[in-house]
C-alpha atoms as a PDB file:
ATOM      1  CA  UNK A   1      97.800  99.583 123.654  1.00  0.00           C
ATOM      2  CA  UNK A   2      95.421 102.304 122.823  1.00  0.00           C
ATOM      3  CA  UNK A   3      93.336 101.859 125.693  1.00  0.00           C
ATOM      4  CA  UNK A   4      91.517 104.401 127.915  1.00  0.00           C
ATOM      5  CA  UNK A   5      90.224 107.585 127.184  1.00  0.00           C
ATOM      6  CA  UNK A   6      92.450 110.033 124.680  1.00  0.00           C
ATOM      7  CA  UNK A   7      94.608 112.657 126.502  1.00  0.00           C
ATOM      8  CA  UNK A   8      94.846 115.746 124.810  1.00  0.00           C
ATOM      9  CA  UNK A   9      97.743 118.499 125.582  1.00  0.00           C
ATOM     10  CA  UNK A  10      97.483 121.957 123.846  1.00  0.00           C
ATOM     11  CA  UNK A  11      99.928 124.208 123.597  1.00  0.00           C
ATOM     12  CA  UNK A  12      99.407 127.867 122.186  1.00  0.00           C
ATOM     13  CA  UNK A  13     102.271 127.838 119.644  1.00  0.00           C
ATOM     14  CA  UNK A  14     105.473 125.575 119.025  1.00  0.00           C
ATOM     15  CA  UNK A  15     107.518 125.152 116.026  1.00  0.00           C
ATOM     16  CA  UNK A  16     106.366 121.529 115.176  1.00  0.00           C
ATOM     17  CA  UNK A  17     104.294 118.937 117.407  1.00  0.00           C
ATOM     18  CA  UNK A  18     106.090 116.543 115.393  1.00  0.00           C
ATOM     19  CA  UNK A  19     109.005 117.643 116.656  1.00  0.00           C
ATOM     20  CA  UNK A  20     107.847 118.436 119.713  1.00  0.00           C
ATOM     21  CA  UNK A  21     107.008 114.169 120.812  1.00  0.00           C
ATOM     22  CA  UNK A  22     110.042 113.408 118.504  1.00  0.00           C
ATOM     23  CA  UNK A  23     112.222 115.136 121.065  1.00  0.00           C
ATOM     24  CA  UNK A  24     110.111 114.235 124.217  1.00  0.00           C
ATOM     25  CA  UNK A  25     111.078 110.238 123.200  1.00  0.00           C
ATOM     26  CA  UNK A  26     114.545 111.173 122.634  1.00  0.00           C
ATOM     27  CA  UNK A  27     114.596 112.784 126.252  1.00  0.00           C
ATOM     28  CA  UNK A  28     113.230 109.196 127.208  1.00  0.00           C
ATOM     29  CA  UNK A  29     109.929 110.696 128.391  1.00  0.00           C
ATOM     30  CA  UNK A  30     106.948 108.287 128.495  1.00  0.00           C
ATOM     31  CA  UNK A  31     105.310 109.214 125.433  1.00  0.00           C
ATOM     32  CA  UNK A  32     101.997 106.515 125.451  1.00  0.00           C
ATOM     33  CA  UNK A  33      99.534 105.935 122.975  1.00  0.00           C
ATOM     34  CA  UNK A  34      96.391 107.852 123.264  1.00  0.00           C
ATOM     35  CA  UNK A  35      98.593 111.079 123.918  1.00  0.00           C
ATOM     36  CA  UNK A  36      97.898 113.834 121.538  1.00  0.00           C
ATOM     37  CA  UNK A  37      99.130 117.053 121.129  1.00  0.00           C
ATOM     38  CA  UNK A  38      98.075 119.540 119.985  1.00  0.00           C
ATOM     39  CA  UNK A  39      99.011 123.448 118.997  1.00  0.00           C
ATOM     40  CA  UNK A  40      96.976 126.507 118.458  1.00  0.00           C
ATOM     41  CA  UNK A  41      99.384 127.891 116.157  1.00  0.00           C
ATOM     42  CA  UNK A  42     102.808 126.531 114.660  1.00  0.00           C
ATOM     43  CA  UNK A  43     105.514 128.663 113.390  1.00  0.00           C
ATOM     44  CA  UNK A  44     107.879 125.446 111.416  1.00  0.00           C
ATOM     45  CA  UNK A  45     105.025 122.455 110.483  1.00  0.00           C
ATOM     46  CA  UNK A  46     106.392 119.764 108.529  1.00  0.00           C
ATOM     47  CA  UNK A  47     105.011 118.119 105.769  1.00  0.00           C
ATOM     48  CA  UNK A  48     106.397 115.502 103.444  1.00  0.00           C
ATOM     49  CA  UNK A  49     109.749 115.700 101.359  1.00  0.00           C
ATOM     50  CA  UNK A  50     110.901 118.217 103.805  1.00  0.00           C
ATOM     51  CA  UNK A  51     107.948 121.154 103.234  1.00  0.00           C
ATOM     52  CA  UNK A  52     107.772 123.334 105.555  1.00  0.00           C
ATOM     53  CA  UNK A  53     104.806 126.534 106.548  1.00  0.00           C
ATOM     54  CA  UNK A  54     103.676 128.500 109.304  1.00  0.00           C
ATOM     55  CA  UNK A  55     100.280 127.235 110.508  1.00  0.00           C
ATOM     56  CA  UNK A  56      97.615 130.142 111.496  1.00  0.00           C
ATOM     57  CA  UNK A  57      94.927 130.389 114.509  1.00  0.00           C
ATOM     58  CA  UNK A  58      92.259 128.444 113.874  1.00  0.00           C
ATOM     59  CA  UNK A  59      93.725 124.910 112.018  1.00  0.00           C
ATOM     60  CA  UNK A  60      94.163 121.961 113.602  1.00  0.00           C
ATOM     61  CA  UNK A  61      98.243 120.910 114.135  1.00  0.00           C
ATOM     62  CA  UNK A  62      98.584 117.635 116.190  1.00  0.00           C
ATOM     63  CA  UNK A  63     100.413 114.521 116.817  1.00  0.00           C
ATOM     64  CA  UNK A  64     100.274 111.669 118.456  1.00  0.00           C
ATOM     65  CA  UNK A  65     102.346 108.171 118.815  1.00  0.00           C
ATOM     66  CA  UNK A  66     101.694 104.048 117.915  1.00  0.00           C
ATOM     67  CA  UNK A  67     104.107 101.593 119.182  1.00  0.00           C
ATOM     68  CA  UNK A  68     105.719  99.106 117.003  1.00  0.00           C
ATOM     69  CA  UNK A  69     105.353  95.992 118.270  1.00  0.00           C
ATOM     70  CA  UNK A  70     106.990  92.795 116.828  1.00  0.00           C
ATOM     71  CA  UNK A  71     103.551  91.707 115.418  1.00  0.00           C
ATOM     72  CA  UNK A  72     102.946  94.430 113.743  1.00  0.00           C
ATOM     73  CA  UNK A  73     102.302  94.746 109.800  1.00  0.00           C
ATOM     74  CA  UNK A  74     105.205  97.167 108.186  1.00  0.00           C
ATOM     75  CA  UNK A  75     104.904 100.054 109.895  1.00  0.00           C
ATOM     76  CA  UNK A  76     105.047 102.335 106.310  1.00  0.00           C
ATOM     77  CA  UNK A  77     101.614 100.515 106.030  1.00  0.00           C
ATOM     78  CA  UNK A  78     100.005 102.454 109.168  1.00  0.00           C
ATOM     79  CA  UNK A  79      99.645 105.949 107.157  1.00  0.00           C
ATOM     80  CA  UNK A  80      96.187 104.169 105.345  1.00  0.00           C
ATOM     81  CA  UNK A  81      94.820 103.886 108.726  1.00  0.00           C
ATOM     82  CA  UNK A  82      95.570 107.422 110.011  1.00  0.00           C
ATOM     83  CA  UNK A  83      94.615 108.319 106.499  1.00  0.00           C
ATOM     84  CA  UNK A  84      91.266 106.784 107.044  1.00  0.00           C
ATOM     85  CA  UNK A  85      90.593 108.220 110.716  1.00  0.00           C
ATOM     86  CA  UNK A  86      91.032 111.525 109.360  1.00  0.00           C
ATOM     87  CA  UNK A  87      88.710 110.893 106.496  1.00  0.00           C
ATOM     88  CA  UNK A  88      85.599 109.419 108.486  1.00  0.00           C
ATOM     89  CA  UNK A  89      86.190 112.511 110.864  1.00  0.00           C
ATOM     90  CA  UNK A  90      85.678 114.586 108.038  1.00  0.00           C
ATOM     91  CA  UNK A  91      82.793 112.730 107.461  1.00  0.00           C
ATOM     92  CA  UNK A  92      81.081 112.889 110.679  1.00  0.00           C
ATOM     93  CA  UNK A  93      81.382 116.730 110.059  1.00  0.00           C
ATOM     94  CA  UNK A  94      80.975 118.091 106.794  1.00  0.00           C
ATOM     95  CA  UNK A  95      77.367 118.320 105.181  1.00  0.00           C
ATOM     96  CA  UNK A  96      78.208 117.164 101.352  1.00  0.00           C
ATOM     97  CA  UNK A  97      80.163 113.773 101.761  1.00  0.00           C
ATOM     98  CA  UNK A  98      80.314 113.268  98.066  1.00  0.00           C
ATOM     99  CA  UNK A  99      83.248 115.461  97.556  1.00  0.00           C
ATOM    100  CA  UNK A 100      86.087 113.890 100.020  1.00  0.00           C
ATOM    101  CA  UNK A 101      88.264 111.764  98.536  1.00  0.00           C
ATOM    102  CA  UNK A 102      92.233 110.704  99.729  1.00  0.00           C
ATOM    103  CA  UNK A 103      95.125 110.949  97.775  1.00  0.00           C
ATOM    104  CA  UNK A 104      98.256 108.757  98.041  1.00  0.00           C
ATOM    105  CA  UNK A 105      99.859 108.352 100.552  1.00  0.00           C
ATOM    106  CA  UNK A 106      98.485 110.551 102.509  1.00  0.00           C
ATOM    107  CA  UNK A 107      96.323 113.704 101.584  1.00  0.00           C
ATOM    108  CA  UNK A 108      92.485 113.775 101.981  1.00  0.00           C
ATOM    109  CA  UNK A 109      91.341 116.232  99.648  1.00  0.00           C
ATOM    110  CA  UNK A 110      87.469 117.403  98.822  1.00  0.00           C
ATOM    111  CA  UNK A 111      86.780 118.007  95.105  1.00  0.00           C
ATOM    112  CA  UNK A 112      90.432 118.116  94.278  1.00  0.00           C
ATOM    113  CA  UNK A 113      91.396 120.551  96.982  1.00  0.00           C
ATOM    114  CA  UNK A 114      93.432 119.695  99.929  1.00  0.00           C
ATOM    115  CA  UNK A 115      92.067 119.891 103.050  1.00  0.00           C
ATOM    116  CA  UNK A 116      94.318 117.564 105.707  1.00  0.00           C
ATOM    117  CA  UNK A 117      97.561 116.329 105.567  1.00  0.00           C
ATOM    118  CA  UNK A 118      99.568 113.420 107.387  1.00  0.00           C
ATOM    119  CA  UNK A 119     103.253 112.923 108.155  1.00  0.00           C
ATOM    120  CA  UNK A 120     104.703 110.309 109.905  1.00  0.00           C
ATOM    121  CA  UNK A 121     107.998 110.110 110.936  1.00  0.00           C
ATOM    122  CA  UNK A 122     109.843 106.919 113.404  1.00  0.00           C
ATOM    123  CA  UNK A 123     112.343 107.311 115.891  1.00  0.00           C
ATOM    124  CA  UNK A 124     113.421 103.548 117.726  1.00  0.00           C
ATOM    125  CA  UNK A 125     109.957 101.689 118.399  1.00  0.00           C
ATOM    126  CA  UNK A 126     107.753 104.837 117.850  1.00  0.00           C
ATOM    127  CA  UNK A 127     106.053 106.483 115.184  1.00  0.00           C
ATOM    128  CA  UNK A 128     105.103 109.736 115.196  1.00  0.00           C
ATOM    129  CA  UNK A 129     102.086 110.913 113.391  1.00  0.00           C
ATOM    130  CA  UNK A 130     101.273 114.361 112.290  1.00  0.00           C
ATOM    131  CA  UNK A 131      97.885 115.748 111.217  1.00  0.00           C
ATOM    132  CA  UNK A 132      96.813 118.870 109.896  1.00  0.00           C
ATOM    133  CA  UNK A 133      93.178 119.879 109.191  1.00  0.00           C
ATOM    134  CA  UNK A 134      92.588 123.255 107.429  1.00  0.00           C
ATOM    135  CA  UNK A 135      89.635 124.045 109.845  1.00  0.00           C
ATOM    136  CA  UNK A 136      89.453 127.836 109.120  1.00  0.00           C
ATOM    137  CA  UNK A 137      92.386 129.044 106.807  1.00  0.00           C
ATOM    138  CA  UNK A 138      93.150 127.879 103.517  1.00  0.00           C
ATOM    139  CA  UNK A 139      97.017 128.072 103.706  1.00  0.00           C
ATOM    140  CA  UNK A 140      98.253 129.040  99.900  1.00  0.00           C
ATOM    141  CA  UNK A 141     100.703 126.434  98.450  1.00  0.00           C
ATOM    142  CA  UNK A 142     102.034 126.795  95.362  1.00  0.00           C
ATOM    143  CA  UNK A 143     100.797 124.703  92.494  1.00  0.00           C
ATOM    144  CA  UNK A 144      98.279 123.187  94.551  1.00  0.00           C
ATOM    145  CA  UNK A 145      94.361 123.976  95.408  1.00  0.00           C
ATOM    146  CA  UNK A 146      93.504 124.052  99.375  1.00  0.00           C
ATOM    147  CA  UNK A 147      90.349 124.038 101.203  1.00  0.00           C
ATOM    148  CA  UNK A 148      88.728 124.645 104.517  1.00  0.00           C
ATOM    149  CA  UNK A 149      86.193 123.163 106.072  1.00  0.00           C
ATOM    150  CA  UNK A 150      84.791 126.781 106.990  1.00  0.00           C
ATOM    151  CA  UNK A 151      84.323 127.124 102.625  1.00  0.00           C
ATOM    152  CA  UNK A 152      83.220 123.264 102.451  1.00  0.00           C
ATOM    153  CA  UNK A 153      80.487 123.643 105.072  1.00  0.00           C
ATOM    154  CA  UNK A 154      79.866 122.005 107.836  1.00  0.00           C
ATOM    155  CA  UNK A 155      77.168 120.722 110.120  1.00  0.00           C
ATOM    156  CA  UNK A 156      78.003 122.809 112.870  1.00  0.00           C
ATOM    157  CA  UNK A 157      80.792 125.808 113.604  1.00  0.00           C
ATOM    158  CA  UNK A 158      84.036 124.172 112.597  1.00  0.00           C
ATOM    159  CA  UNK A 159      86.538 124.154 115.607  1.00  0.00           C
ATOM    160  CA  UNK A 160      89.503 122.690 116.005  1.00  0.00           C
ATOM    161  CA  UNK A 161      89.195 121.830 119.368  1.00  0.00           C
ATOM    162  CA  UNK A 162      86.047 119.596 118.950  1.00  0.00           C
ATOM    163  CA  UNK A 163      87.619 117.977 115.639  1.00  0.00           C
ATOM    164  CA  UNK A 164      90.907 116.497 117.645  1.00  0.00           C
ATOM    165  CA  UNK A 165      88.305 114.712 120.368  1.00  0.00           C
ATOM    166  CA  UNK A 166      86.439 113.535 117.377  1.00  0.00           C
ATOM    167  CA  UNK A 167      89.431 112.078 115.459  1.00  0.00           C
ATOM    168  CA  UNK A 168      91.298 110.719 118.706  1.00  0.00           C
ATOM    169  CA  UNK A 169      88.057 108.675 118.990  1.00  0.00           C
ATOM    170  CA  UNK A 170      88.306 107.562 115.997  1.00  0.00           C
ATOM    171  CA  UNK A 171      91.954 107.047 115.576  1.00  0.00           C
ATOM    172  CA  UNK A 172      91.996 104.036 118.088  1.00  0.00           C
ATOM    173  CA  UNK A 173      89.899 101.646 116.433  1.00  0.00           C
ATOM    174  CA  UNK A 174      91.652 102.190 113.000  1.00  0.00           C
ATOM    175  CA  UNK A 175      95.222 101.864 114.688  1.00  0.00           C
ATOM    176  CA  UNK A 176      93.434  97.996 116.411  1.00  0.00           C
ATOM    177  CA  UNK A 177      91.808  97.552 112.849  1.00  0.00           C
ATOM    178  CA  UNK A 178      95.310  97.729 111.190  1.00  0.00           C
ATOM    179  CA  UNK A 179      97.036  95.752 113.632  1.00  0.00           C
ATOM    180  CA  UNK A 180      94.983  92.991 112.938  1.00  0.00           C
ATOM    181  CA  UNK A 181      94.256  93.101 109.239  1.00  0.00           C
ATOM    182  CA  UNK A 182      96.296  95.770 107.745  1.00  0.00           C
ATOM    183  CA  UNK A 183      94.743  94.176 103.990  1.00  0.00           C
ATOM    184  CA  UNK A 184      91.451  95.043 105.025  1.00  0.00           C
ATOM    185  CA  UNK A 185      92.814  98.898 105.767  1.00  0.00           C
ATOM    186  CA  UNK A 186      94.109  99.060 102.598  1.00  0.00           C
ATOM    187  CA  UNK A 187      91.361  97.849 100.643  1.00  0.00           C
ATOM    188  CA  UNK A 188      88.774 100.415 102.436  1.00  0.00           C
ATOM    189  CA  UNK A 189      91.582 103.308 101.664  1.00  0.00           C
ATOM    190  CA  UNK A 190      91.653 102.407  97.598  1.00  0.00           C
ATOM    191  CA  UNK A 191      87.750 102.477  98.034  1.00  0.00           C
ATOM    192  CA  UNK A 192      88.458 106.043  98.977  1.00  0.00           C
ATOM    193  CA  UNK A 193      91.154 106.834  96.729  1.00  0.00           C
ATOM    194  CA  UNK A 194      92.113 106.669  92.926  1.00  0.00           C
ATOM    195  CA  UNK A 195      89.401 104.820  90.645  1.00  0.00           C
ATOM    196  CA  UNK A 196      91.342 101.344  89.291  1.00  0.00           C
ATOM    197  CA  UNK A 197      92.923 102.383  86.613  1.00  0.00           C
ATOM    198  CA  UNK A 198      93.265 106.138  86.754  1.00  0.00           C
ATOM    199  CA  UNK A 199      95.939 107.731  84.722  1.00  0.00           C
ATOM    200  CA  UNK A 200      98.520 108.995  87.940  1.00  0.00           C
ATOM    201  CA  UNK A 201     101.720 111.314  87.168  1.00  0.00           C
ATOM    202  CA  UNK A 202     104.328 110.552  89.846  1.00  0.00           C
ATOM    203  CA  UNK A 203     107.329 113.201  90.964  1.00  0.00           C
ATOM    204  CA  UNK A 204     110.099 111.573  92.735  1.00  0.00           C
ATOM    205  CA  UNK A 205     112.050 112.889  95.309  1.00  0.00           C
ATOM    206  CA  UNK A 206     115.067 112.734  92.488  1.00  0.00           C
ATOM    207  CA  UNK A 207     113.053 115.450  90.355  1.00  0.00           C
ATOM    208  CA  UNK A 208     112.123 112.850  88.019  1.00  0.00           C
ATOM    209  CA  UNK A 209     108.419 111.944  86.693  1.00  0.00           C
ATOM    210  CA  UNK A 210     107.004 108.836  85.822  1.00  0.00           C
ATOM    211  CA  UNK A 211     103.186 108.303  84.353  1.00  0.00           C
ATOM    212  CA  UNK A 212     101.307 105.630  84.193  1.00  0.00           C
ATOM    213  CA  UNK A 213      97.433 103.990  86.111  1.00  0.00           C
ATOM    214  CA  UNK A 214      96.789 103.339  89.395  1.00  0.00           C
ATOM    215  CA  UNK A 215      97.120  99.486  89.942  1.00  0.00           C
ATOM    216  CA  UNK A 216      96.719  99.263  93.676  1.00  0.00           C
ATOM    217  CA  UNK A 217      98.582  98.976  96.716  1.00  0.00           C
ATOM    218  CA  UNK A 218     101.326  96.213  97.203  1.00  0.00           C
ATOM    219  CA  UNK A 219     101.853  94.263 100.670  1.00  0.00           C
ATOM    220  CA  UNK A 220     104.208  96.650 102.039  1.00  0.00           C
ATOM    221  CA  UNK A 221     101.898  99.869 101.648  1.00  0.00           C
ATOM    222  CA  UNK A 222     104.141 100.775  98.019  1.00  0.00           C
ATOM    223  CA  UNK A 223     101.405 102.059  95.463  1.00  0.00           C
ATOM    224  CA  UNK A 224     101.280 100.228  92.274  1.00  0.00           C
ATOM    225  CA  UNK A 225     101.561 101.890  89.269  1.00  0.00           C
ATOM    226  CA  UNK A 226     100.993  99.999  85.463  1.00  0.00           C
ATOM    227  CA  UNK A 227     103.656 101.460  82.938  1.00  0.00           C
ATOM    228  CA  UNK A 228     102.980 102.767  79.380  1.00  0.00           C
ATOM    229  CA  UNK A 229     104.595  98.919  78.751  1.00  0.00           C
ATOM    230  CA  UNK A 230     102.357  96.286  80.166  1.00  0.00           C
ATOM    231  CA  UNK A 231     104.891  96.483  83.174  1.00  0.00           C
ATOM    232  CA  UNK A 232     103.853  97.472  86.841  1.00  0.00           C
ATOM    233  CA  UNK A 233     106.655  99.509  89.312  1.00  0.00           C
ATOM    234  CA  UNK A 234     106.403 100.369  93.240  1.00  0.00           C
ATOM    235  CA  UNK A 235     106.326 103.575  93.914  1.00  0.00           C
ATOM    236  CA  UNK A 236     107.708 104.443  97.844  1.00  0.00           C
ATOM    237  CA  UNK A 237     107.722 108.272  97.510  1.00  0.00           C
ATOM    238  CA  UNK A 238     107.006 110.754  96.039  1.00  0.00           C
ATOM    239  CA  UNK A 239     104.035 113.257  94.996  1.00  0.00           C
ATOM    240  CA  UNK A 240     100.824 111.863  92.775  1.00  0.00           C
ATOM    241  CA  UNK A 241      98.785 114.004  90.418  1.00  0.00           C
ATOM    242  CA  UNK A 242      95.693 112.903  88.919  1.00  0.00           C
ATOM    243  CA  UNK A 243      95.441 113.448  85.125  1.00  0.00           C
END
């Protein structure tokens, strides 16, 4: 698994890549990992709790696939190691380092801004990951502050197509890394992440809220979250605001 040299398909526009390798496995086409594609230019990209945009020239939108094996850890635990692949890429790139940090589950954001996103999504023995980079364009969402790496600054000309063969490099060794000790993942990813302790405001997908401090990450990849109480609760989904 994950062996070889990445191989990178682009296509100049789709609806979704995600949906794209989603429907190549359902065809029963050999999908491998170390496939990627990736899109100049998608027209329905997906994000989490069914978002959906149109992605301009210039981002990066990409997917790729891991294999579930039976030895695997859960496989809900694999988003801290995409998490962190697209977080040392962004770190190989941009000149101030000081100012990326990532965001449970899945958002790497620089000074509070969002500036990549992750979605994955299963179907059988694969998972599908999604990544977008906002390489150029700082797409507006509501309620939220974006970022590019064009307005972060970078070391050299941001492009999309030299950030993919960057991340694909570094993608591998994080999917092996997990495999092997998915603990060790998520310990590097709360290094990264919330301070212990740091007042969180969760939306469910049910509308509902729920407040309390970051506690850590359980076993299964469920964040921990300390109640007003004493008392801790998993959270599974849903969208976290600092406060």
């Amino acid at each position: 698994m994950l062996h070889g040299e990445p191989v990178i398909e682009t296509l100049a526009k789709t609806g979704s890549t995600n949906s794209d390798l989603l429907t190549r496995i359902s065809r029963g086409e050999e999908v491998g990992e170390g496939f990627w594609l990736r899109a100049e230019r998608q027209s329905s990209g997906r994000g989490r709790l069914g978002r959906q945009w149109e992605g301009e020239k210039g981002n990066l939108y990409c997917s790729t696939v891991v294999r579930v094996l039976p030895s695997d850890p859960p496989p809900q635990t694999l988003t801290y190691a995409v998490s962190l692949s697209v977080f040392e890429t962004l770190q190989d790139l941009i000149a101030d380092k000081s100012g990326l940090s990532l965001k449970w589950p899945n958002d790497v954001l620089f000074e509070g801004a969002k500036v990549a996103g992750i979605l994955l999504e299963r179907q059988g023995d694969t998972i599908v990951a999604g990544i977008g980079v906002n390489i150029v364009h700082a797409p507006q969402i509501a309620g939220r502050k974006t970022v590019s790496l064009r307005e972060i600054g970078t070391l050299e000309e941001p492009n999309a197509s030299v950030f993919i063969e960057k991340l694909a490099q570094n993608f591998a060794p994080r999917v092996s890394e997990w495999r092997s000790d998915p603990r060790a993942v998520m310990r590097e990813w709360q290094t990264r992440s919330h301070e212990p302790g740091a007042p969180l405001l969760v939306s469910n997908p049910d509308g509902s809220r729920q407040a309390g401090n970051f506690a850590g990450l359980e076993n299964d990849g469920a964040l921990r979250l300390r109640m007003p109480d004493g008392s801790f609760t998993r959270v599974y989904a849903g969208d976290v605001t600092p406060v």
